[in-house]
Every structure is written in C-alpha cells, then in structure tokens.
PDB file of N, CA and C in Angstrom:
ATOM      1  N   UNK A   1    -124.964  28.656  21.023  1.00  0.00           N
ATOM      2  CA  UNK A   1    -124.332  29.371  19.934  1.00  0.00           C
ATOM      3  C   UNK A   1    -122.867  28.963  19.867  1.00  0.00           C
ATOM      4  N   UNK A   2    -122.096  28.539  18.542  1.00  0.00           N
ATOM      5  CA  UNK A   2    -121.208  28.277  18.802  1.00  0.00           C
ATOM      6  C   UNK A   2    -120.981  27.850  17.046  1.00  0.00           C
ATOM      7  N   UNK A   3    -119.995  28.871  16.497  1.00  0.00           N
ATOM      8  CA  UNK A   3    -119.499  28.741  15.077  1.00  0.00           C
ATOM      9  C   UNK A   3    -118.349  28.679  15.329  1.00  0.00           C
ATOM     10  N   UNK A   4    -117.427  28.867  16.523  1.00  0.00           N
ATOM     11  CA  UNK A   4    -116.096  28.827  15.663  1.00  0.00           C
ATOM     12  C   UNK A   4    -115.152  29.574  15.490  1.00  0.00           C
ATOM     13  N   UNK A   5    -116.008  30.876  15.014  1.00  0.00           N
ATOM     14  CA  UNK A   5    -115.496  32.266  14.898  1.00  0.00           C
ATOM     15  C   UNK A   5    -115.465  33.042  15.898  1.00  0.00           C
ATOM     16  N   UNK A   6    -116.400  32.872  16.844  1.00  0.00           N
ATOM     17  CA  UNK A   6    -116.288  33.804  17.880  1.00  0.00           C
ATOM     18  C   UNK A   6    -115.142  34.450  18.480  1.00  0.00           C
ATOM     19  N   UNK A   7    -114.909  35.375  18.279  1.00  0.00           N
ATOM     20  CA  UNK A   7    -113.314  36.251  18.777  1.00  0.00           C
ATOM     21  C   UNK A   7    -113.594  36.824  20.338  1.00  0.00           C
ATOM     22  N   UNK A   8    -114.563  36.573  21.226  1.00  0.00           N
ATOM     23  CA  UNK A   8    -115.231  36.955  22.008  1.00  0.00           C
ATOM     24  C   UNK A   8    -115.053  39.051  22.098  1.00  0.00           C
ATOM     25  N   UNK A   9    -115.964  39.165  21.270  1.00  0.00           N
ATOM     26  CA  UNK A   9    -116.318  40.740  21.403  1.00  0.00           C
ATOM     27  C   UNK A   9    -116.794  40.927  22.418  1.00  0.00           C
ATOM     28  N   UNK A  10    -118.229  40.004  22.629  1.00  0.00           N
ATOM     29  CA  UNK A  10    -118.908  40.381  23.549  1.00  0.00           C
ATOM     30  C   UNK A  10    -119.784  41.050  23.521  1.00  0.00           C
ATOM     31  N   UNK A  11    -120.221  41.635  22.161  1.00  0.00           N
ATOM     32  CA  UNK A  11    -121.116  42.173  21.787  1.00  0.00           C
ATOM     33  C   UNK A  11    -122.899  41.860  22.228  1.00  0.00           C
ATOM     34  N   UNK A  12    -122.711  40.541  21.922  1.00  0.00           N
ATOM     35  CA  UNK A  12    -124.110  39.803  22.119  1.00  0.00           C
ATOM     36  C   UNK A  12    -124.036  39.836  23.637  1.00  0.00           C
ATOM     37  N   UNK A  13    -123.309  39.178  24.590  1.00  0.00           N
ATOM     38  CA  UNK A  13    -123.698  39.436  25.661  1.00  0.00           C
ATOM     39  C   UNK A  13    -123.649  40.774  26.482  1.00  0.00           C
ATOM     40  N   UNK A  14    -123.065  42.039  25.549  1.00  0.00           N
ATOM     41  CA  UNK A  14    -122.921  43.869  26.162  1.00  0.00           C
ATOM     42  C   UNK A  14    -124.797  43.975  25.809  1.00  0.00           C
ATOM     43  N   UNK A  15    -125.512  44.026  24.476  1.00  0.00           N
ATOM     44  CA  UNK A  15    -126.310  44.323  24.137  1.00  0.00           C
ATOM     45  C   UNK A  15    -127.465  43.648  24.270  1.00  0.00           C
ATOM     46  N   UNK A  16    -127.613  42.290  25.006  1.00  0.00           N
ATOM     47  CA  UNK A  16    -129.244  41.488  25.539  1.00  0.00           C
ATOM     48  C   UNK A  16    -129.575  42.512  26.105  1.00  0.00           C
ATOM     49  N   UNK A  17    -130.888  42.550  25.985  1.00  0.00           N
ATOM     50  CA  UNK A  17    -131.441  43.605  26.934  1.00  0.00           C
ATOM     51  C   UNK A  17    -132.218  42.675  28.531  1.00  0.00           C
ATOM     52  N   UNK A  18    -131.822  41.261  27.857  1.00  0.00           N
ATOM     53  CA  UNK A  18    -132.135  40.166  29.306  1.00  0.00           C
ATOM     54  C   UNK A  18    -131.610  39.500  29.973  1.00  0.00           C
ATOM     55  N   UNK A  19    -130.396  39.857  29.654  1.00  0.00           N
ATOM     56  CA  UNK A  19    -129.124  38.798  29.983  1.00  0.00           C
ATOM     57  C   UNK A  19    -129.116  37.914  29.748  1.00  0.00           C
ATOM     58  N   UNK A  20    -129.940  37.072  28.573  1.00  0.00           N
ATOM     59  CA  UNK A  20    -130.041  35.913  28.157  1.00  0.00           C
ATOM     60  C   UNK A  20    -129.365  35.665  27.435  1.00  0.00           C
ATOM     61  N   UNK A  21    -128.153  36.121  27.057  1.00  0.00           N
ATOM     62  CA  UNK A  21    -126.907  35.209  26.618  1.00  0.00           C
ATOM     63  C   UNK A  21    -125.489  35.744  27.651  1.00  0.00           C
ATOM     64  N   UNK A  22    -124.547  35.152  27.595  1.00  0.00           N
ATOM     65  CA  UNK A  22    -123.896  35.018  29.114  1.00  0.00           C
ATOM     66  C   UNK A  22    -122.843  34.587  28.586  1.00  0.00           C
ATOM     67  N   UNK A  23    -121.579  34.621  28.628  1.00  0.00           N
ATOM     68  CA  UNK A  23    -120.492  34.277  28.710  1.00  0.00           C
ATOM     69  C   UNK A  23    -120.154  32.676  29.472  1.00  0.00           C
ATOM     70  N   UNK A  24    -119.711  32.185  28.876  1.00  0.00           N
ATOM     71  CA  UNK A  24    -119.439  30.366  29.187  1.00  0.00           C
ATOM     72  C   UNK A  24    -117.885  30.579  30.094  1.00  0.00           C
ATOM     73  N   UNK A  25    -118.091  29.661  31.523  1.00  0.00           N
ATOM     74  CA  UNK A  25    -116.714  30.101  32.475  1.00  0.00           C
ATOM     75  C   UNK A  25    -115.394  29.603  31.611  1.00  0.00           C
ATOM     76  N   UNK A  26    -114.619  29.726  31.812  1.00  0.00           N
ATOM     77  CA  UNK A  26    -113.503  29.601  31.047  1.00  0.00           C
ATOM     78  C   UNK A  26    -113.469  27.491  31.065  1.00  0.00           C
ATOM     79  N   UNK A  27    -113.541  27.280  32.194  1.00  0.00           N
ATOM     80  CA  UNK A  27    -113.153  25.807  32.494  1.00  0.00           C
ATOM     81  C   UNK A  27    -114.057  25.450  31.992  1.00  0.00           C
ATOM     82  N   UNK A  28    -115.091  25.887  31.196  1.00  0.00           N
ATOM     83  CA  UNK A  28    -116.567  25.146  30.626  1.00  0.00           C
ATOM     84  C   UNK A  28    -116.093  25.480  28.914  1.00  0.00           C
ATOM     85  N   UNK A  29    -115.685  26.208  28.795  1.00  0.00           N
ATOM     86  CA  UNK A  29    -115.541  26.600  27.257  1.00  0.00           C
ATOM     87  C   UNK A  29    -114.526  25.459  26.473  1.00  0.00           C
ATOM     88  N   UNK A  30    -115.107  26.182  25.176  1.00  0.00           N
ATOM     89  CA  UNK A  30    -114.341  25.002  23.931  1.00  0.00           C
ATOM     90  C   UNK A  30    -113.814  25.710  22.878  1.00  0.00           C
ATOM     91  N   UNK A  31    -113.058  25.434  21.931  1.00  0.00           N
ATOM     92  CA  UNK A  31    -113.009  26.606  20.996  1.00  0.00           C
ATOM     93  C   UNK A  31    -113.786  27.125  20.335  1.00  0.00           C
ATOM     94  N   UNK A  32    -114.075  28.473  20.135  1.00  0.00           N
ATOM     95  CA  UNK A  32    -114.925  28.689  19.170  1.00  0.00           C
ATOM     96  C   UNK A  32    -116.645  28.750  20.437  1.00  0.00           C
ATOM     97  N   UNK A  33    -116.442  28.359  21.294  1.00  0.00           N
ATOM     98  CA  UNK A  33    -117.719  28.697  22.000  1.00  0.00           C
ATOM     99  C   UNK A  33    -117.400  29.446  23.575  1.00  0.00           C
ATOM    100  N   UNK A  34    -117.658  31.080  23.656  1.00  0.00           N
ATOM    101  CA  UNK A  34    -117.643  31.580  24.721  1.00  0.00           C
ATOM    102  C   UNK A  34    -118.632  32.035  25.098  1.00  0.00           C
ATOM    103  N   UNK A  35    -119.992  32.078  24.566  1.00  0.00           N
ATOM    104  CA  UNK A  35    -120.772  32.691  24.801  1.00  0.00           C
ATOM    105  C   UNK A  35    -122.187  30.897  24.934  1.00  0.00           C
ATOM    106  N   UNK A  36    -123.181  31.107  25.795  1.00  0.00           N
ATOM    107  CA  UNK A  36    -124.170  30.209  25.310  1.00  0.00           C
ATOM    108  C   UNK A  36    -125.631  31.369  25.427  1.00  0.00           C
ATOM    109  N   UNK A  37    -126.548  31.061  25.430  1.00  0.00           N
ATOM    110  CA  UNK A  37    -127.811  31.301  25.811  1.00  0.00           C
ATOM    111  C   UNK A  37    -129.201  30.775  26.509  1.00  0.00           C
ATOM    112  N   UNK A  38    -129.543  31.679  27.326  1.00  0.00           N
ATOM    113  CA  UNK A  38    -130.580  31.374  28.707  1.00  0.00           C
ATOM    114  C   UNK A  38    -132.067  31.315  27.829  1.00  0.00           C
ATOM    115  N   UNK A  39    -132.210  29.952  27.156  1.00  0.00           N
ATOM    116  CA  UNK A  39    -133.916  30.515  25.923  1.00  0.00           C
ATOM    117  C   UNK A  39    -134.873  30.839  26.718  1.00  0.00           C
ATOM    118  N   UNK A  40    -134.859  30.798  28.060  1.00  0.00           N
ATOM    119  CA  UNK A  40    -136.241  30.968  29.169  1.00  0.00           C
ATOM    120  C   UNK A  40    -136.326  32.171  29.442  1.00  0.00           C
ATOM    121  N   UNK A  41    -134.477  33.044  29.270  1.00  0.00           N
ATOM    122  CA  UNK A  41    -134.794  34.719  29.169  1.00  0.00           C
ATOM    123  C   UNK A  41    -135.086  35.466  27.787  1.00  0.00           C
ATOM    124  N   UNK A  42    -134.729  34.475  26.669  1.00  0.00           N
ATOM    125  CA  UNK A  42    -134.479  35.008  25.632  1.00  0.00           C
ATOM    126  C   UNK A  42    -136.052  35.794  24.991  1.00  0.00           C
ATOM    127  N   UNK A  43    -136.030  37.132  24.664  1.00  0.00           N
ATOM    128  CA  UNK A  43    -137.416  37.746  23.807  1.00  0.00           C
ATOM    129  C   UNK A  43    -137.648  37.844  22.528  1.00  0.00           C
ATOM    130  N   UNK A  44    -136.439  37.240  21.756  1.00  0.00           N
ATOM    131  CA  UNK A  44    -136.308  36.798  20.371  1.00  0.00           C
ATOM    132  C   UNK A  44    -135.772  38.853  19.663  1.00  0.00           C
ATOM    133  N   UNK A  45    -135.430  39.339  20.151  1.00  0.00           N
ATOM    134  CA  UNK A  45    -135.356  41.353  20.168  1.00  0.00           C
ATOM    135  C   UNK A  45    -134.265  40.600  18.943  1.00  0.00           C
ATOM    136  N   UNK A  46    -133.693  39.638  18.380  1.00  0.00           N
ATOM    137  CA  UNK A  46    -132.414  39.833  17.623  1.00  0.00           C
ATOM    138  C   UNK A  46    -131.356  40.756  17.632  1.00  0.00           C
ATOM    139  N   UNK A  47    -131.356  41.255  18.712  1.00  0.00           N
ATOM    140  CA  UNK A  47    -130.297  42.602  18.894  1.00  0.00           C
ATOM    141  C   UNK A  47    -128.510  41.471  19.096  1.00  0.00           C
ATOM    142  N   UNK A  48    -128.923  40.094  19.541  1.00  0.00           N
ATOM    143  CA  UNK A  48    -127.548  39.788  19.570  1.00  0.00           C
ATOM    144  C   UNK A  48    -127.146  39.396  18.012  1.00  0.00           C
ATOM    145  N   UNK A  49    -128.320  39.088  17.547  1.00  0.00           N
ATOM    146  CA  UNK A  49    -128.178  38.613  15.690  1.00  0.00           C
ATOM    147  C   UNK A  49    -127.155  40.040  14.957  1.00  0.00           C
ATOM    148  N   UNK A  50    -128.005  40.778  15.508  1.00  0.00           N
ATOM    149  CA  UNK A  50    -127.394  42.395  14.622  1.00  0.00           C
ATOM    150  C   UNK A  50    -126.179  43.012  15.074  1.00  0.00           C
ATOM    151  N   UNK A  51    -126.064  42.440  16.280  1.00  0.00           N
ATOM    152  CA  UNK A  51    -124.416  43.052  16.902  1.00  0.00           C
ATOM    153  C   UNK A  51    -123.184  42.040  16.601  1.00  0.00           C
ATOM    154  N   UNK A  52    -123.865  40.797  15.960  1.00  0.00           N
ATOM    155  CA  UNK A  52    -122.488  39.815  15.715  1.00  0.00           C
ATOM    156  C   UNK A  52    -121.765  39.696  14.812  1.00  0.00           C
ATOM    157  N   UNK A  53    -120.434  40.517  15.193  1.00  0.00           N
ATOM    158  CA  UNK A  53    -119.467  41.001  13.522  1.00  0.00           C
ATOM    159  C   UNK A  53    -119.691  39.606  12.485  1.00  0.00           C
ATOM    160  N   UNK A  54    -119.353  38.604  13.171  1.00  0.00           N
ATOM    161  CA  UNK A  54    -119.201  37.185  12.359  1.00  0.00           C
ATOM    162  C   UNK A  54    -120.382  37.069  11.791  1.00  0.00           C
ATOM    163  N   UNK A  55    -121.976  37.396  12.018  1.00  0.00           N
ATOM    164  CA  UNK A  55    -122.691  37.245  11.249  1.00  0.00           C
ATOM    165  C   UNK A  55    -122.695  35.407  11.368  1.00  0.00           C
ATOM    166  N   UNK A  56    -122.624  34.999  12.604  1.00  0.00           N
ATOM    167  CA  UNK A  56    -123.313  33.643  12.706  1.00  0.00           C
ATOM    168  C   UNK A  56    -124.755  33.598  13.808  1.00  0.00           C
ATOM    169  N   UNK A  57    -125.072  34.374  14.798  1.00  0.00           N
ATOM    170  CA  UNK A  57    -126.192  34.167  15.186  1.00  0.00           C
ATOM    171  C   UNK A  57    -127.706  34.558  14.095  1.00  0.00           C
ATOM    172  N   UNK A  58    -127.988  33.413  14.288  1.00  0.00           N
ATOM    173  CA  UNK A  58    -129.419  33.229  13.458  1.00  0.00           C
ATOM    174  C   UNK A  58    -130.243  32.840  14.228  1.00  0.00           C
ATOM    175  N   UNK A  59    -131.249  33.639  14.000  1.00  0.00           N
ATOM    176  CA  UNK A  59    -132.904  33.356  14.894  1.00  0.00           C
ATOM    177  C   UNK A  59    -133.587  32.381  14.212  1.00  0.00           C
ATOM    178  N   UNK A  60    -133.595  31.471  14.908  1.00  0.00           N
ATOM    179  CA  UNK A  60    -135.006  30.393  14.554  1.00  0.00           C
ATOM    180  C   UNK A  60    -136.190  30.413  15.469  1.00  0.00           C
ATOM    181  N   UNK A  61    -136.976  29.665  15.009  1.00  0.00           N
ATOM    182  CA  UNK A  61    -138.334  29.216  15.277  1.00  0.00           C
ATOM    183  C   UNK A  61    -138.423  28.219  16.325  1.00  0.00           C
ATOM    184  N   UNK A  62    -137.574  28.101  17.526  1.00  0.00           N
ATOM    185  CA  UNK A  62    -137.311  26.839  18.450  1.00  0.00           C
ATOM    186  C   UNK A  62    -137.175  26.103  17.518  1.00  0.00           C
ATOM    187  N   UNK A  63    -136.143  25.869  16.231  1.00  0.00           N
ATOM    188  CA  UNK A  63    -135.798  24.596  15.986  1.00  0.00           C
ATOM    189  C   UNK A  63    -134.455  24.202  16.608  1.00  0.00           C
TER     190      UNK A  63
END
C-alpha cells in the first residue's frame, strides 16, 4: 500500500483484526509509504479500506 498520502494515522494498522498490515521501520520507509501488508494474514474484512481517511486502500481480487 502506498499512495502518497498517507499522513500515518494508523488507522489501518489500530483496526486489522490480524495484524496483517504493520507499520514499515522507519530505515525501510519512503515517502508516502508507512504502512505495508502481511497477504498470508490478510481476511480481505476491508476494515483497513473503511478506516482510511485518504480513501486510497482498495480491495482487489489478488491482482
């Protein structure tokens, strides 16, 4: 995940209910990307889609 916008709320990674999205360590990050995601925990719940003020996480189909 990574638009750009991210202001790191933290929202998406307060509300996984799998911890499958996670905060990126600082020395790993880029602008605009603090957050990535674990797809092997992920249950597709879109709860990080619905908590992201920016309105950039979008659920796909494993594309």
């Amino acid at each position: 995940m990574s638009c750009g916008l991210c202001f790191e709320c933290d929202n998406c990674v307060v509300y996984c209910p799998q911890t499958a999205v996670f905060r990126v360590k600082k020395d790993k990050s880029t602008t605009g990307r603090y957050v990535d995601t674990d797809y092997t925990k992920c249950i597709g719940c879109h709860i990080c889609s619905d908590v992201c003020p920016t309105g950039y996480i979008q659920m796909g189909l494993g594309e």
